[in-house]
PDB file of N, CA and C in Angstrom:
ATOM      1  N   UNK A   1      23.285  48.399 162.935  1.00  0.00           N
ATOM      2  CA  UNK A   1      24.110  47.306 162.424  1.00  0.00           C
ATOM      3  C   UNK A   1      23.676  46.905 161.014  1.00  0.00           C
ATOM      4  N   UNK A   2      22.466  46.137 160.543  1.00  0.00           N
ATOM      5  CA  UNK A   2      21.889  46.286 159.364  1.00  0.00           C
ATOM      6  C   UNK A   2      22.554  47.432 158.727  1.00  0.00           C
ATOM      7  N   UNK A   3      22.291  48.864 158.882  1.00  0.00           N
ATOM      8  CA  UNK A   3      22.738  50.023 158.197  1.00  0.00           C
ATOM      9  C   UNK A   3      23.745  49.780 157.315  1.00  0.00           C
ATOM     10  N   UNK A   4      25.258  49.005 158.270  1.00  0.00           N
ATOM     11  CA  UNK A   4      26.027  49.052 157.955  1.00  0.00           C
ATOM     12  C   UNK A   4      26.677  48.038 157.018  1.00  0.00           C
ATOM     13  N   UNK A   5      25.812  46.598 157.141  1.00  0.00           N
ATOM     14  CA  UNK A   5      26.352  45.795 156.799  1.00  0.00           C
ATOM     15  C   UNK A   5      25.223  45.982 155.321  1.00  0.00           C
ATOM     16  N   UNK A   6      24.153  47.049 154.826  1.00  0.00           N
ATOM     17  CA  UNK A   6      23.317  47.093 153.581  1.00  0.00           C
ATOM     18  C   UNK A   6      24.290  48.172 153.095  1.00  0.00           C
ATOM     19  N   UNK A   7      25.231  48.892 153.253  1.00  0.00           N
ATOM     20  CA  UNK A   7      26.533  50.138 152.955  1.00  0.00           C
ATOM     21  C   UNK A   7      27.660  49.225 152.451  1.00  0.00           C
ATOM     22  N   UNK A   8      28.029  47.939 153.300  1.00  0.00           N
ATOM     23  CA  UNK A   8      28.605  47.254 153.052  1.00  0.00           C
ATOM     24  C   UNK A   8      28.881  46.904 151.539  1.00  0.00           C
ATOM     25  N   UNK A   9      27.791  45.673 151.906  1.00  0.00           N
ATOM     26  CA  UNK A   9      27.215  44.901 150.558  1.00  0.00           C
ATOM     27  C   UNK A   9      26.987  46.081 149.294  1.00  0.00           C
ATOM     28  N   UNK A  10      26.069  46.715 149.209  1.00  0.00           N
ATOM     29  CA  UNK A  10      26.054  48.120 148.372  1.00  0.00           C
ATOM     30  C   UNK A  10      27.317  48.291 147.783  1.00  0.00           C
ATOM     31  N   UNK A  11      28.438  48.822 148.540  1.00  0.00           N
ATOM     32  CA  UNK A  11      29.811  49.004 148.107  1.00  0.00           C
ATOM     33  C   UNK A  11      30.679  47.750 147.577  1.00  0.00           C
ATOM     34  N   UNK A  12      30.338  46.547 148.188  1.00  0.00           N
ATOM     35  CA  UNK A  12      30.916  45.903 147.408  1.00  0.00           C
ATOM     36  C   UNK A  12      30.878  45.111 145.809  1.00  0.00           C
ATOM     37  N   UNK A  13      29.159  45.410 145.905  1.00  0.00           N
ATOM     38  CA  UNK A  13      28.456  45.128 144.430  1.00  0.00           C
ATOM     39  C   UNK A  13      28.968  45.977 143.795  1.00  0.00           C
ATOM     40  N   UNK A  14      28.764  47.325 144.114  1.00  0.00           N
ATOM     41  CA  UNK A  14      29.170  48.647 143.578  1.00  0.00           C
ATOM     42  C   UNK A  14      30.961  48.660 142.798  1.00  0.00           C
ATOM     43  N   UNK A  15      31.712  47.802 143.893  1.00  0.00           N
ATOM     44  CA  UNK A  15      33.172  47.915 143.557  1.00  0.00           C
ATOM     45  C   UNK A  15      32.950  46.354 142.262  1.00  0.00           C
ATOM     46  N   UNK A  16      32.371  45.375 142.795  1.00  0.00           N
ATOM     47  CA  UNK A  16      32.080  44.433 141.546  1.00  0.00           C
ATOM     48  C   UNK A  16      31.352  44.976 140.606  1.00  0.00           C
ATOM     49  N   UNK A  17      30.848  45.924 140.475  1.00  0.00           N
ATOM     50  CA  UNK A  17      30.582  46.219 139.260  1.00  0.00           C
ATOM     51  C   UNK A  17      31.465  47.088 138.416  1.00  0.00           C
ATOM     52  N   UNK A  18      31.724  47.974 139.377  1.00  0.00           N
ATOM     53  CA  UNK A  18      33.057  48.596 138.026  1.00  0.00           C
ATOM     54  C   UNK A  18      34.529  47.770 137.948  1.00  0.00           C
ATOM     55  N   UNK A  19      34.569  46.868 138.732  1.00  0.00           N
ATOM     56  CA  UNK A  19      35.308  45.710 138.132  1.00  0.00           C
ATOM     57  C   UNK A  19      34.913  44.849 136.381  1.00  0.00           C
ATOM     58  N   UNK A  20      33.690  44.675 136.613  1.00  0.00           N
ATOM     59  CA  UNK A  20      33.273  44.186 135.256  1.00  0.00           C
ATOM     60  C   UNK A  20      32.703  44.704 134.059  1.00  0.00           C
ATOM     61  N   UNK A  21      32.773  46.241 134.781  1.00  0.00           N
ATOM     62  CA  UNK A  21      33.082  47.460 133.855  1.00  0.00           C
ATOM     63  C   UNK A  21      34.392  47.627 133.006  1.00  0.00           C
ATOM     64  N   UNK A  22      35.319  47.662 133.730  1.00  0.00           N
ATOM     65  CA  UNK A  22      36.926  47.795 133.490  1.00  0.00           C
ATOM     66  C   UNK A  22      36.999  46.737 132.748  1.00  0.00           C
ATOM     67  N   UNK A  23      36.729  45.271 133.083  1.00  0.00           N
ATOM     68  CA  UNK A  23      37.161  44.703 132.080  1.00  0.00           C
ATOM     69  C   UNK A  23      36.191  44.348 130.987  1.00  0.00           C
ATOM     70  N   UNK A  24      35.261  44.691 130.630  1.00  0.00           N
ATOM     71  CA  UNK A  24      34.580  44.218 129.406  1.00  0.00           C
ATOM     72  C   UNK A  24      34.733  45.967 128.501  1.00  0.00           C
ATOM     73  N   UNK A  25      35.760  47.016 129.299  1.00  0.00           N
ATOM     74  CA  UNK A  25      36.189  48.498 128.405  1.00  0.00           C
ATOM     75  C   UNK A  25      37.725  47.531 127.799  1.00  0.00           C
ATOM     76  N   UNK A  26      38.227  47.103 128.626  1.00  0.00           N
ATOM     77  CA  UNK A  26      39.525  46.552 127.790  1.00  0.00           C
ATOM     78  C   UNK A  26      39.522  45.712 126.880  1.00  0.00           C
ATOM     79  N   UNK A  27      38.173  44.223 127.643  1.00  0.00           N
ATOM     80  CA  UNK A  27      37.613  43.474 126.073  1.00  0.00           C
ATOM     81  C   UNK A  27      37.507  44.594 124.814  1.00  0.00           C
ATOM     82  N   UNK A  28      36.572  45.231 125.101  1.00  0.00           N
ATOM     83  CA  UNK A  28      36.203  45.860 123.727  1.00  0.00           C
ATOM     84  C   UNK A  28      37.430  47.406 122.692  1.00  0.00           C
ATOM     85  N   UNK A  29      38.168  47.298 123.635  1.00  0.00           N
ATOM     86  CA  UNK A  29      39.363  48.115 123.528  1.00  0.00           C
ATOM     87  C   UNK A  29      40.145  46.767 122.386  1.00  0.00           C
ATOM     88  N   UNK A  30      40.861  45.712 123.122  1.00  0.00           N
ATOM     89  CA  UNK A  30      41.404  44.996 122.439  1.00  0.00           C
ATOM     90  C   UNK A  30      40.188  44.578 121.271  1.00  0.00           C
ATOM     91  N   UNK A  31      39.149  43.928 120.919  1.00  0.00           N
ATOM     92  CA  UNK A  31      38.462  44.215 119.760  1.00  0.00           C
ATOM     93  C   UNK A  31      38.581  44.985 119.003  1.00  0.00           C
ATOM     94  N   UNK A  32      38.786  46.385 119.554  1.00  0.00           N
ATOM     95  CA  UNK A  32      38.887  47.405 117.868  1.00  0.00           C
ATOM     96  C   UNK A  32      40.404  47.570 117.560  1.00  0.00           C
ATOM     97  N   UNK A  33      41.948  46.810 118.475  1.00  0.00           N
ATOM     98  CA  UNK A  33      42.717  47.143 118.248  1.00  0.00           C
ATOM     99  C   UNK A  33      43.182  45.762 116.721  1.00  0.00           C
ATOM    100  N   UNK A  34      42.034  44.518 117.563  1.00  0.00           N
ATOM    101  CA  UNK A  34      42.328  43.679 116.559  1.00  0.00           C
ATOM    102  C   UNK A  34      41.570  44.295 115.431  1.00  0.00           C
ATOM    103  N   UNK A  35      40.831  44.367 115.379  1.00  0.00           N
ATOM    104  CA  UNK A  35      39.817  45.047 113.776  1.00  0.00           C
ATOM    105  C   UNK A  35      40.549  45.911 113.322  1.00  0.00           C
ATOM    106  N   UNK A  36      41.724  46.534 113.993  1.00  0.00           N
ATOM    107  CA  UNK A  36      42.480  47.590 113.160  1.00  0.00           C
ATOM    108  C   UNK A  36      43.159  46.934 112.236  1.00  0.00           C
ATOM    109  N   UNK A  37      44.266  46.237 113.264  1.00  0.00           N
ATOM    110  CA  UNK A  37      45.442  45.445 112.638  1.00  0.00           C
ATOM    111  C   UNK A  37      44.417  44.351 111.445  1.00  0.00           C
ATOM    112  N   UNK A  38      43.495  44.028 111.590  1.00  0.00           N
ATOM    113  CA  UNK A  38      43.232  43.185 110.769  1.00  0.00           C
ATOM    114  C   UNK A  38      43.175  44.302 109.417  1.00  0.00           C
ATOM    115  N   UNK A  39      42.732  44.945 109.362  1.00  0.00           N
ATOM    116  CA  UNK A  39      42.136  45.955 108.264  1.00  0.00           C
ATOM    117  C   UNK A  39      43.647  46.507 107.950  1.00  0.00           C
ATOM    118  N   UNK A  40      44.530  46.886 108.368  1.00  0.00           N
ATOM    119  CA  UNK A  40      45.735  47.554 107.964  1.00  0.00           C
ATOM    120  C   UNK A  40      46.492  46.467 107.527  1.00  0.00           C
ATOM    121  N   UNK A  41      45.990  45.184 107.796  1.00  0.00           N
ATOM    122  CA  UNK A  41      47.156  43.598 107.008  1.00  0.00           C
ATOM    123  C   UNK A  41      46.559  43.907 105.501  1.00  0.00           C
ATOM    124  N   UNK A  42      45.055  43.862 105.667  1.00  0.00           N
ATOM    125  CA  UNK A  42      44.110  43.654 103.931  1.00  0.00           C
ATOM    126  C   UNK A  42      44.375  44.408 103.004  1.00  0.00           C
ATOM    127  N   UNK A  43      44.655  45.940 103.750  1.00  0.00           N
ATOM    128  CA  UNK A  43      45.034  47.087 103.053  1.00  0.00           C
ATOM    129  C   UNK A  43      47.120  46.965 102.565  1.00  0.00           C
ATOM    130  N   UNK A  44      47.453  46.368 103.545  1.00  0.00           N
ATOM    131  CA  UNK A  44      48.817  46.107 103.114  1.00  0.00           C
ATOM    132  C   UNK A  44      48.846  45.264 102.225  1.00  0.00           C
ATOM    133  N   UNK A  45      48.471  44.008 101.873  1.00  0.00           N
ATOM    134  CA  UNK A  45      47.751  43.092 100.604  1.00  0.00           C
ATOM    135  C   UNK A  45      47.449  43.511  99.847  1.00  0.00           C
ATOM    136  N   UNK A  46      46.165  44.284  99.841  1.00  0.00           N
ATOM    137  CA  UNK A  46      45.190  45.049  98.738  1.00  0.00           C
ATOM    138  C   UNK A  46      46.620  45.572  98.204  1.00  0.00           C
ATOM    139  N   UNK A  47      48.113  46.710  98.552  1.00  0.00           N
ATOM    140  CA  UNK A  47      48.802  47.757  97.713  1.00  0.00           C
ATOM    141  C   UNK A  47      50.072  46.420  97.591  1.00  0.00           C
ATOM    142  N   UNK A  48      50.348  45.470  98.064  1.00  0.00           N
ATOM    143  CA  UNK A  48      51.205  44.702  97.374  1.00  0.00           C
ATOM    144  C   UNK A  48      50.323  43.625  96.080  1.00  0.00           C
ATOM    145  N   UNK A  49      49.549  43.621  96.103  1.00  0.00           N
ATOM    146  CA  UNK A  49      49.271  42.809  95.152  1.00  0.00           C
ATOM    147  C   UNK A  49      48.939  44.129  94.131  1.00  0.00           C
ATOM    148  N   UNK A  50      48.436  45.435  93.876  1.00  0.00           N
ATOM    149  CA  UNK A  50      48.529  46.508  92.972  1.00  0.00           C
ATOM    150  C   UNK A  50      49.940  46.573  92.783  1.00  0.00           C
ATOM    151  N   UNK A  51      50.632  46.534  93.656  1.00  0.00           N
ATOM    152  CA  UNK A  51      52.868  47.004  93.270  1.00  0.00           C
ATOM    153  C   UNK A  51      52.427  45.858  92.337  1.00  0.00           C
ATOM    154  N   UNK A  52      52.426  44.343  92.903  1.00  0.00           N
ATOM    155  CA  UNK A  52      53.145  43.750  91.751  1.00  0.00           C
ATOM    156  C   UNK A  52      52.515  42.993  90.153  1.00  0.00           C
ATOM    157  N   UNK A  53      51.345  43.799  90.103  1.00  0.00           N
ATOM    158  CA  UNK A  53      50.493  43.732  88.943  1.00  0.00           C
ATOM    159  C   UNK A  53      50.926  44.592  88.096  1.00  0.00           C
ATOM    160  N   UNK A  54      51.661  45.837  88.855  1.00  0.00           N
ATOM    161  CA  UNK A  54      51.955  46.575  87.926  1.00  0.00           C
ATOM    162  C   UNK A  54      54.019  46.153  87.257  1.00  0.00           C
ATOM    163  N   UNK A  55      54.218  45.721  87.737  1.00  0.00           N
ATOM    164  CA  UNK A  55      55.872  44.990  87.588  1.00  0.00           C
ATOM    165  C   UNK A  55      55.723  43.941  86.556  1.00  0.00           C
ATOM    166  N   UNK A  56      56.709  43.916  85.673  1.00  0.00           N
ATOM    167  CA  UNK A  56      56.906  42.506  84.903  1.00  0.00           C
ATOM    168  C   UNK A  56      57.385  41.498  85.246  1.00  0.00           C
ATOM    169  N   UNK A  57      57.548  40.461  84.499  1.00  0.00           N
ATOM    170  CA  UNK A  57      58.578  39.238  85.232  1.00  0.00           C
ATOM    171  C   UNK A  57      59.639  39.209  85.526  1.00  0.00           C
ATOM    172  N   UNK A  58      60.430  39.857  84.774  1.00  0.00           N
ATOM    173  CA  UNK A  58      61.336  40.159  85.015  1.00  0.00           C
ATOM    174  C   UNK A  58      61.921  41.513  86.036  1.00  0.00           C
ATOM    175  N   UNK A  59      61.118  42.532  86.541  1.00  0.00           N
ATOM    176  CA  UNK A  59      61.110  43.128  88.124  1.00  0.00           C
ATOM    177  C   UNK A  59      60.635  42.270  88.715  1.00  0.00           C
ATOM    178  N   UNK A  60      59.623  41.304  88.696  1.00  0.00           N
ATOM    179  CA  UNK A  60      59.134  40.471  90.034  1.00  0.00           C
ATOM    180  C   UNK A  60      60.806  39.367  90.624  1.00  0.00           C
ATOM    181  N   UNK A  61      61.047  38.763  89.105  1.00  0.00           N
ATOM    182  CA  UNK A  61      62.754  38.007  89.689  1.00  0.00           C
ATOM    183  C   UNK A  61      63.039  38.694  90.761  1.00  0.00           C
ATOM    184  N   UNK A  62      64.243  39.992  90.086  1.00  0.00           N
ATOM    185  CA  UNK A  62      64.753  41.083  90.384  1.00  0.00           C
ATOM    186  C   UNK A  62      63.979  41.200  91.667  1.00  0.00           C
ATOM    187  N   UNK A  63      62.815  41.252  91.846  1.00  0.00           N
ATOM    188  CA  UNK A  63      62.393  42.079  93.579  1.00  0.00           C
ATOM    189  C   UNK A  63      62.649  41.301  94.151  1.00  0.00           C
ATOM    190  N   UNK A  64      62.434  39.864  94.397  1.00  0.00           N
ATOM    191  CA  UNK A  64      61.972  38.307  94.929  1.00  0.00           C
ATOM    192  C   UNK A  64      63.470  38.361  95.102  1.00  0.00           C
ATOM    193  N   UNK A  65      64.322  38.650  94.511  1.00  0.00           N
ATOM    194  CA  UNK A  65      66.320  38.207  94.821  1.00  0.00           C
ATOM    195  C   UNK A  65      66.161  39.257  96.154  1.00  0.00           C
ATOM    196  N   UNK A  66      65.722  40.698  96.430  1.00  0.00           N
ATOM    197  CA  UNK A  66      66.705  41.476  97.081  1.00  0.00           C
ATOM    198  C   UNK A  66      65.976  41.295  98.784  1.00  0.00           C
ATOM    199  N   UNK A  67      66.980  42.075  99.565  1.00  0.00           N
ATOM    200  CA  UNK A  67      66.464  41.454 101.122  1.00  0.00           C
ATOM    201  C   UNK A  67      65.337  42.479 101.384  1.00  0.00           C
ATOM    202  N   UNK A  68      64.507  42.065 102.427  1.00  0.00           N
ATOM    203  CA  UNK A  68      63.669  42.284 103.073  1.00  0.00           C
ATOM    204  C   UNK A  68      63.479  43.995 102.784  1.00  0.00           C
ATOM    205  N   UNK A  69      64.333  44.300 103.661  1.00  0.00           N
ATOM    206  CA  UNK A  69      64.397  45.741 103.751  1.00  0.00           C
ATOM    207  C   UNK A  69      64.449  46.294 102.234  1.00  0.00           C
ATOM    208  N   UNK A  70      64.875  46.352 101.482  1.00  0.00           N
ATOM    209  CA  UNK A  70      65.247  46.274 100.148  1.00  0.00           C
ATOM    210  C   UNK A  70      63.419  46.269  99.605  1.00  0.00           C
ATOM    211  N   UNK A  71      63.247  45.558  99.771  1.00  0.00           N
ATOM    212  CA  UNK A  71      61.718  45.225  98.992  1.00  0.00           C
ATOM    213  C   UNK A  71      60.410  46.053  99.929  1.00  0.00           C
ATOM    214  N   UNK A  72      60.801  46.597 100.978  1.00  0.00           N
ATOM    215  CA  UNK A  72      60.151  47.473 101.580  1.00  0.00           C
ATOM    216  C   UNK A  72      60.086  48.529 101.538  1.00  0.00           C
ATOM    217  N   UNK A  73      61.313  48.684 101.222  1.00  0.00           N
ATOM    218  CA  UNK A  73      61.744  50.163 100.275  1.00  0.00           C
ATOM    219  C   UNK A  73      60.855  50.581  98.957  1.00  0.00           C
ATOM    220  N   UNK A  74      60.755  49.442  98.556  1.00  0.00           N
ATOM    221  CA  UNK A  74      60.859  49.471  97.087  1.00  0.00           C
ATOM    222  C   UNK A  74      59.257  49.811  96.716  1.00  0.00           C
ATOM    223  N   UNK A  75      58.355  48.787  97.751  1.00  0.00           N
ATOM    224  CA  UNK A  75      56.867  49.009  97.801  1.00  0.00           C
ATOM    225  C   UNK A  75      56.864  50.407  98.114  1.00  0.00           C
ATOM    226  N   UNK A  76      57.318  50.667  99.073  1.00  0.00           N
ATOM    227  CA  UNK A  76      56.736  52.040  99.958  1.00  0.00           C
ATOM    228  C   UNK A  76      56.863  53.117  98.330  1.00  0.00           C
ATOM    229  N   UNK A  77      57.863  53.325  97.370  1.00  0.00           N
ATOM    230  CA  UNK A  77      58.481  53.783  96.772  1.00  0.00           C
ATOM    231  C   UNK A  77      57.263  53.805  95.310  1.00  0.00           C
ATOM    232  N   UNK A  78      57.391  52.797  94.848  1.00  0.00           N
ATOM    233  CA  UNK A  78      56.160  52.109  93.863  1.00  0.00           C
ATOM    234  C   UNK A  78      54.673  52.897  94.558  1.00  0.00           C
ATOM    235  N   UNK A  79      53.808  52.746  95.235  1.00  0.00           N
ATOM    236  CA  UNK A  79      52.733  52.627  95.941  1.00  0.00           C
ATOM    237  C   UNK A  79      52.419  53.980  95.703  1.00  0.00           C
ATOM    238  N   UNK A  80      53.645  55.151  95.473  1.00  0.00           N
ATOM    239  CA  UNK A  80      53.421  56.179  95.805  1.00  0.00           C
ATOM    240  C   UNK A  80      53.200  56.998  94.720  1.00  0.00           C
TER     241      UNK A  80
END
Protein backbone atom coordinates (compact mmCIF):
# COMPACT_ATOMS: atom_id res chain seq x y z
CA UNK A 1 0.00 0.00 0.00
CA UNK A 2 2.77 2.61 0.92
CA UNK A 3 4.33 1.36 -2.56
CA UNK A 4 1.57 2.70 -4.11
CA UNK A 5 0.52 5.65 -2.60
CA UNK A 6 4.97 6.82 -2.76
CA UNK A 7 4.18 5.98 -7.09
CA UNK A 8 1.35 8.03 -6.46
CA UNK A 9 2.64 11.16 -4.97
CA UNK A 10 5.99 10.67 -7.21
CA UNK A 11 3.69 10.98 -10.31
CA UNK A 12 1.89 13.61 -9.22
CA UNK A 13 4.91 15.96 -8.28
CA UNK A 14 6.31 14.58 -11.41
CA UNK A 15 3.01 15.73 -13.49
CA UNK A 16 3.35 19.23 -11.26
CA UNK A 17 6.39 19.64 -12.37
CA UNK A 18 6.18 19.56 -16.01
CA UNK A 19 3.20 21.63 -15.49
CA UNK A 20 5.53 24.44 -14.28
CA UNK A 21 7.78 23.48 -16.88
CA UNK A 22 5.23 24.21 -19.70
CA UNK A 23 4.44 27.23 -18.34
CA UNK A 24 7.52 29.15 -17.40
CA UNK A 25 8.66 27.58 -21.66
CA UNK A 26 5.63 29.81 -22.74
CA UNK A 27 6.62 32.70 -20.14
CA UNK A 28 9.88 32.81 -21.72
CA UNK A 29 8.58 32.12 -25.32
CA UNK A 30 6.26 35.21 -24.98
CA UNK A 31 9.49 37.26 -23.61
CA UNK A 32 11.49 36.84 -26.73
CA UNK A 33 8.32 37.36 -28.86
CA UNK A 34 7.98 40.72 -26.97
CA UNK A 35 11.85 41.60 -27.34
CA UNK A 36 11.26 40.97 -30.97
CA UNK A 37 8.38 43.19 -31.65
CA UNK A 38 10.02 45.64 -29.45
CA UNK A 39 13.29 45.69 -31.56
CA UNK A 40 11.43 45.55 -35.04
CA UNK A 41 9.15 48.96 -33.69
CA UNK A 42 13.02 50.78 -32.97
CA UNK A 43 14.24 49.51 -36.18
CA UNK A 44 10.95 50.71 -37.92
CA UNK A 45 11.73 54.31 -36.21
CA UNK A 46 15.43 54.12 -36.59
CA UNK A 47 14.40 53.86 -41.10
CA UNK A 48 11.46 56.41 -40.74
CA UNK A 49 13.23 58.95 -39.10
CA UNK A 50 16.47 58.24 -41.92
CA UNK A 51 13.28 58.44 -44.92
CA UNK A 52 12.44 61.66 -43.52
CA UNK A 53 15.84 63.38 -42.89
CA UNK A 54 16.48 62.68 -46.11
CA UNK A 55 13.04 64.57 -47.69
CA UNK A 56 12.56 68.34 -47.74
CA UNK A 57 9.74 70.38 -46.52
CA UNK A 58 8.18 70.45 -48.98
CA UNK A 59 8.04 66.19 -49.60
CA UNK A 60 7.42 66.01 -45.84
CA UNK A 61 3.83 68.40 -46.65
CA UNK A 62 3.30 66.32 -49.71
CA UNK A 63 3.88 62.85 -47.62
CA UNK A 64 1.90 64.04 -44.33
CA UNK A 65 -1.35 64.93 -47.09
CA UNK A 66 -1.38 61.25 -48.63
CA UNK A 67 -3.25 58.10 -46.90
CA UNK A 68 -1.79 55.61 -44.91
CA UNK A 69 -1.20 53.09 -47.41
CA UNK A 70 0.22 55.69 -49.70
CA UNK A 71 3.00 56.63 -47.19
CA UNK A 72 3.82 52.98 -46.68
CA UNK A 73 4.44 52.61 -49.99
CA UNK A 74 6.42 55.35 -50.19
CA UNK A 75 8.85 54.40 -47.06
CA UNK A 76 9.16 50.86 -48.15
CA UNK A 77 10.21 52.54 -51.66
CA UNK A 78 12.70 55.42 -50.18
CA UNK A 79 14.44 52.91 -47.53
CA UNK A 80 15.51 50.96 -50.38
Amino acid sequence: MADKVIKYMSQEWIDQLNEEFEQLSINDSIRMENARIKWAREEGQKELIQTLQRMSTEEHNEFLKKPLEEIQDTLKTKSQ
